[in-house]
C-alpha atoms as a PDB file:
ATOM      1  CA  UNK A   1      17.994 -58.360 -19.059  1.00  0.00           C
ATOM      2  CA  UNK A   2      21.029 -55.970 -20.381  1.00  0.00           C
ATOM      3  CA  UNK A   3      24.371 -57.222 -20.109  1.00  0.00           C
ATOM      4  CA  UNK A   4      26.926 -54.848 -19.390  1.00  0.00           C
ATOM      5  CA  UNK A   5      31.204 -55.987 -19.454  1.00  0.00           C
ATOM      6  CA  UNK A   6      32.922 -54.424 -17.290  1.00  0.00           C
ATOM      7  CA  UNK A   7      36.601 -54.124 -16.507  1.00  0.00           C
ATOM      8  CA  UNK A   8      39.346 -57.174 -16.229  1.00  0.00           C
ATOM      9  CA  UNK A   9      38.505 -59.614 -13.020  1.00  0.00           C
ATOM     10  CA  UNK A  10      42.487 -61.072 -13.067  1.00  0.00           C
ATOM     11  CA  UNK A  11      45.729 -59.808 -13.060  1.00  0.00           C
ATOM     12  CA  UNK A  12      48.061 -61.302 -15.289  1.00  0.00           C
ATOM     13  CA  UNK A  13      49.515 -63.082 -12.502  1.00  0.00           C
ATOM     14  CA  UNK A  14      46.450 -65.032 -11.427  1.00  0.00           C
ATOM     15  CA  UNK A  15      46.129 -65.710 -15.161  1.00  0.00           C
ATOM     16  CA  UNK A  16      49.298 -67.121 -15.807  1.00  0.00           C
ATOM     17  CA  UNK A  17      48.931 -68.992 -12.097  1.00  0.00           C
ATOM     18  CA  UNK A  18      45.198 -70.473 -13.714  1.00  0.00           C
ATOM     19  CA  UNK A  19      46.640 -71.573 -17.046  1.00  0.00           C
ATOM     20  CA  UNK A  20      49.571 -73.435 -15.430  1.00  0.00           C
ATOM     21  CA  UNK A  21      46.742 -75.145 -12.792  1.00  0.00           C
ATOM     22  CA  UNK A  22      44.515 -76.088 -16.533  1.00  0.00           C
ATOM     23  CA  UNK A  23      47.751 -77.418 -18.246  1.00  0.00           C
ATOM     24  CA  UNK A  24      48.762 -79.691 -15.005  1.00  0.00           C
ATOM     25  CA  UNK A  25      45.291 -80.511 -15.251  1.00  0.00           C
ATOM     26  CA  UNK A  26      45.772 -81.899 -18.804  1.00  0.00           C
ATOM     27  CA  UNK A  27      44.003 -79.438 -20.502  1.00  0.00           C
ATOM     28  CA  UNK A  28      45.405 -78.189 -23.704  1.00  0.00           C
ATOM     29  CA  UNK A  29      44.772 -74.140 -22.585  1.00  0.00           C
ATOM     30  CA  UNK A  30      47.115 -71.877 -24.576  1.00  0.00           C
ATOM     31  CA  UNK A  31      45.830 -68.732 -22.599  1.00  0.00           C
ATOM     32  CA  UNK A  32      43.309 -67.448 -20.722  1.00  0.00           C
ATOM     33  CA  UNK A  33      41.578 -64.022 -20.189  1.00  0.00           C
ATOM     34  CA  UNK A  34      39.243 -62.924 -17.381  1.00  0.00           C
ATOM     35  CA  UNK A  35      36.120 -59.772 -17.176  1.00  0.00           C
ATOM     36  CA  UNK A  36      33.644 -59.146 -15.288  1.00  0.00           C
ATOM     37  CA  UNK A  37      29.924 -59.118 -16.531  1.00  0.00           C
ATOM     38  CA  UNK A  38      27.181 -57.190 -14.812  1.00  0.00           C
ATOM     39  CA  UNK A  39      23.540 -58.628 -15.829  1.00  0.00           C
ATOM     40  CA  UNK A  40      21.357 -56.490 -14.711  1.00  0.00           C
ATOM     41  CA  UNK A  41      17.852 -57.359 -14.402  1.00  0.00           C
ATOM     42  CA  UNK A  42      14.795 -54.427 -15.425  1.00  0.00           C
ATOM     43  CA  UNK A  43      11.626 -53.914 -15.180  1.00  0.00           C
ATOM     44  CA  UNK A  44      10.290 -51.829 -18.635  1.00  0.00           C
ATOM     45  CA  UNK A  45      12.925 -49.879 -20.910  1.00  0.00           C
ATOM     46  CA  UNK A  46      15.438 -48.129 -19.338  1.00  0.00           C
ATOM     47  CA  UNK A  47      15.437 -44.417 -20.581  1.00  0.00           C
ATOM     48  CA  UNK A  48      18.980 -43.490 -21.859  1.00  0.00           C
ATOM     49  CA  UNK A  49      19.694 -41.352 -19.051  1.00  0.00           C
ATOM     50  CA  UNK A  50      19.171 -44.410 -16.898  1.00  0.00           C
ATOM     51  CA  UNK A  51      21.490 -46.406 -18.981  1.00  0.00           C
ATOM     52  CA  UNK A  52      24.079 -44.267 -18.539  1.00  0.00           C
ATOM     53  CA  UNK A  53      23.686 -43.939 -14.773  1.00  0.00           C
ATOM     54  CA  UNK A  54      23.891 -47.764 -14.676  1.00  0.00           C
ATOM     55  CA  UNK A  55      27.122 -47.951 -16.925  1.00  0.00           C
ATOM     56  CA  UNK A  56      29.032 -45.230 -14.736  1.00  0.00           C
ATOM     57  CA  UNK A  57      27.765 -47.033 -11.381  1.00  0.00           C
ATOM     58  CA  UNK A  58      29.508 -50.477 -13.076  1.00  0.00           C
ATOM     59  CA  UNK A  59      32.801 -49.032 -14.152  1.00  0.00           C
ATOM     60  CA  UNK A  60      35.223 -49.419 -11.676  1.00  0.00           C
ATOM     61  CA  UNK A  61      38.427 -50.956 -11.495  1.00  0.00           C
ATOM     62  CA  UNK A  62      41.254 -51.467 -14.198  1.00  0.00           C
ATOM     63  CA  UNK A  63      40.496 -49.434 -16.879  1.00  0.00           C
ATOM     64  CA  UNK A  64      38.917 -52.186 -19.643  1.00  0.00           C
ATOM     65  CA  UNK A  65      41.507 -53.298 -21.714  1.00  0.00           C
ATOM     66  CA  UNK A  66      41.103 -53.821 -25.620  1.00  0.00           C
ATOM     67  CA  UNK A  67      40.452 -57.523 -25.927  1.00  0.00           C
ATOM     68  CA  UNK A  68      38.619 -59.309 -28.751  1.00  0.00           C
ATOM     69  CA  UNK A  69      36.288 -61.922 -27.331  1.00  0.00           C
ATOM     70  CA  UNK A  70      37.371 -64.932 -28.433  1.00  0.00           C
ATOM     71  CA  UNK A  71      38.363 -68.834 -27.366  1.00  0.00           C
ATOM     72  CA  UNK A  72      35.966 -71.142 -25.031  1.00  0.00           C
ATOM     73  CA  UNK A  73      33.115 -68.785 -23.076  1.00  0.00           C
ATOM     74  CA  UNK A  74      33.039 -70.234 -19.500  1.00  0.00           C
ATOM     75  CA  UNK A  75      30.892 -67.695 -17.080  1.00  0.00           C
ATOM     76  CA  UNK A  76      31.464 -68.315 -13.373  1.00  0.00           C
ATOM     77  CA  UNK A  77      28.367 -66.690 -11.503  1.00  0.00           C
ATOM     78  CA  UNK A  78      26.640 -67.049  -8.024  1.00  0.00           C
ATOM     79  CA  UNK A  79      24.136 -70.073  -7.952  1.00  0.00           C
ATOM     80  CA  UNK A  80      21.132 -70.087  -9.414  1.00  0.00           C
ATOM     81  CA  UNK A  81      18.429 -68.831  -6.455  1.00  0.00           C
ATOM     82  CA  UNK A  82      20.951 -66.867  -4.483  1.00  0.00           C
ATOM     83  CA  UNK A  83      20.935 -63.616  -4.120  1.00  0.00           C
ATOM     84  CA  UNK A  84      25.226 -62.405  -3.402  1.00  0.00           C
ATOM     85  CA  UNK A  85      26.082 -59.573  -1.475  1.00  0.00           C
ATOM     86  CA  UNK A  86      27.552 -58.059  -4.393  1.00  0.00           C
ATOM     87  CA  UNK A  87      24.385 -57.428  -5.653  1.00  0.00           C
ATOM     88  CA  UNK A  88      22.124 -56.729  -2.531  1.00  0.00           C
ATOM     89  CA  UNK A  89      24.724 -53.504  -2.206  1.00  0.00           C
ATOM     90  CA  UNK A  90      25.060 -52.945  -5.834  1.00  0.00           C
ATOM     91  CA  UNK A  91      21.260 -52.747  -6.426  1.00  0.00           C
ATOM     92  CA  UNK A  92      20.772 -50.577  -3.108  1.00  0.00           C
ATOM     93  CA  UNK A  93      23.489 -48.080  -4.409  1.00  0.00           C
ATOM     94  CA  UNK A  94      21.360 -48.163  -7.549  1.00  0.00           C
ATOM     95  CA  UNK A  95      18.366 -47.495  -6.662  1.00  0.00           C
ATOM     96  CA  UNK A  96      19.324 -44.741  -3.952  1.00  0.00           C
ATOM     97  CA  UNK A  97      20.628 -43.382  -7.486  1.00  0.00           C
ATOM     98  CA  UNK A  98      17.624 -43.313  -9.358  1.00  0.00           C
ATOM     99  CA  UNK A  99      17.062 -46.298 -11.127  1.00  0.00           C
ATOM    100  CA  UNK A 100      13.678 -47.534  -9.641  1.00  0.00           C
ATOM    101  CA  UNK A 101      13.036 -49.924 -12.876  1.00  0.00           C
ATOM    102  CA  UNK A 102      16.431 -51.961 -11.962  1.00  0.00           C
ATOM    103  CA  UNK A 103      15.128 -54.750 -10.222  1.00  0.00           C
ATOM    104  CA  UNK A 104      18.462 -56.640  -9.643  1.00  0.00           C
ATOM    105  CA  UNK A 105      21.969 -56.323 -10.900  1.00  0.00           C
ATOM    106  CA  UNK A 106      24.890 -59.202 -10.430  1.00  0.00           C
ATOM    107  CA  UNK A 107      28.517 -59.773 -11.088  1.00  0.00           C
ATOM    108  CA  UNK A 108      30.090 -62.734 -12.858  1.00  0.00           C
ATOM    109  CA  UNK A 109      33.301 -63.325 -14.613  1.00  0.00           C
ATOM    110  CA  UNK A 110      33.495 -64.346 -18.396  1.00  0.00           C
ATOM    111  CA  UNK A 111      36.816 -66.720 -18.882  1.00  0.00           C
ATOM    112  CA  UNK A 112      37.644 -66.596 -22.465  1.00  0.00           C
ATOM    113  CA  UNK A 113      39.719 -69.878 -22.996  1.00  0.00           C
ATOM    114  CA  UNK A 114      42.154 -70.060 -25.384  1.00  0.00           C
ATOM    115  CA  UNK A 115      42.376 -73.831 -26.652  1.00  0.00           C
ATOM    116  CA  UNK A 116      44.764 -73.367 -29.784  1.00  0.00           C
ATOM    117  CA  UNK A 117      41.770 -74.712 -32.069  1.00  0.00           C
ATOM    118  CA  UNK A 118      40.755 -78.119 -30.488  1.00  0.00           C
ATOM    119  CA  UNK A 119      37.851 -78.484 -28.836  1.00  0.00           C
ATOM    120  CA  UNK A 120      37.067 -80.433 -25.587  1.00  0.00           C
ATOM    121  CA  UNK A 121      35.191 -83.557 -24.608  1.00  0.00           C
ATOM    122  CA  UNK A 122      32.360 -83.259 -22.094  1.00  0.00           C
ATOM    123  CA  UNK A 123      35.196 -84.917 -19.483  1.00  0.00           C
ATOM    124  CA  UNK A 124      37.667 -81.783 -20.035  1.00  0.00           C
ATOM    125  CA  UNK A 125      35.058 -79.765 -19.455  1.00  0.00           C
ATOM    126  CA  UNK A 126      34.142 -80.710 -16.342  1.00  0.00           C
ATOM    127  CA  UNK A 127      37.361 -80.331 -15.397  1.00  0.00           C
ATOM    128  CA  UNK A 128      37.508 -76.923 -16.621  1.00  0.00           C
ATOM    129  CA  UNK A 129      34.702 -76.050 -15.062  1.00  0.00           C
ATOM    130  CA  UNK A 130      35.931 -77.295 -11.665  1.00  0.00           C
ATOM    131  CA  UNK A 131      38.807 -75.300 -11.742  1.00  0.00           C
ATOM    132  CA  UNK A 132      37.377 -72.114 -12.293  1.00  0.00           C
ATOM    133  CA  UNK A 133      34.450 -71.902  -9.983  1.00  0.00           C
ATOM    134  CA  UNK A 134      33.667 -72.832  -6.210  1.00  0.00           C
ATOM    135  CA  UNK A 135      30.699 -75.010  -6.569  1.00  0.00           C
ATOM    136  CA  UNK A 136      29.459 -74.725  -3.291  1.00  0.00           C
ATOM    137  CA  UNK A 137      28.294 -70.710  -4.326  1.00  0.00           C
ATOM    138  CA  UNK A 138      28.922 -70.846  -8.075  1.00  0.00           C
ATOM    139  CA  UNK A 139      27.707 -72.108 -11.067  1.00  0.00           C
ATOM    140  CA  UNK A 140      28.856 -71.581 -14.662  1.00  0.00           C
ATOM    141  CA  UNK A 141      27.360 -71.002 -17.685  1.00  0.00           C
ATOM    142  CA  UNK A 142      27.831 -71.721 -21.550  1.00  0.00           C
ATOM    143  CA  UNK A 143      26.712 -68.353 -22.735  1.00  0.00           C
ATOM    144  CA  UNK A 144      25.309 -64.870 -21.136  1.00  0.00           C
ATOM    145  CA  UNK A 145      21.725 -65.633 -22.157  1.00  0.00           C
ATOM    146  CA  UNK A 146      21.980 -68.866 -20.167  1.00  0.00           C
ATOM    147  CA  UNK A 147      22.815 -65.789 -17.057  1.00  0.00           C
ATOM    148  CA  UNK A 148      18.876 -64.736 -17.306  1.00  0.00           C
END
């Protein structure tokens, strides 16, 4: 599986809007920041001319800003077993571009939580958790090798 970052998912309205929903929430969030992630599912090596066609088809949006990856990791991503329409179109667009060995490419969003140093019980978590994703379609994950 590669794992590609891509641009910022938020604007820095939604962001502010989020951390003042986790603060009323009782969570002690200092800030939060928002990307997407693209994992992108192969079958064999991809050559480096296919690497590159699959990093230009996943750049789009706000240019990337410079941000150093730090705080809580929280990645929201479809469910387990489902298949979005994100990536039924992305992974037609890609392989009407070349890329025959991509088998399957999706879209999540990486939260990078800001906690001012403390750390939070499995209760705040949850919480967390339920206020970032729609758990109906989403699920979230710990880490991006928990996304394979």
């Amino acid at each position: 599986m590669i794992i590609l970052r891509g641009a910022p998912s938020h604007s820095e309205f939604r962001l502010e809007k989020l951390v003042t929903e986790l603060k009323a929430s009782g969570l002690p969030v200092q800030s939060v920041y928002a990307a997407f992630v693209h994992a992108a599912e192969v079958e064999g090596e991809l050559t480096s001319e296919e690497r590159s066609v699959l990093e230009k088809l996943l750049t789009y949006g706000p240019k990337l800003e410079t941000h150093d990856a730090t705080g809580l990791l929280r990645i929201v991503a479809p469910r387990p077993g489902t298949l979005s329409p994100w990536s039924s179109k992305a992974t037609d667009i890609a392989h009407i571009c070349g890329l025959a060995k991509l088998e399957r490419v999706e879209r999540a969003v990486a939260f990078w939580v800001d906690l001012g140093g403390t750390t939070l019980d499995d209760g705040q978590l949850a919480t967390l958790d339920f206020s970032l994703h729609d758990r109906m379609t989403q699920a979230v994950f710990g880490s991006t090798e928990e996304l394979a």
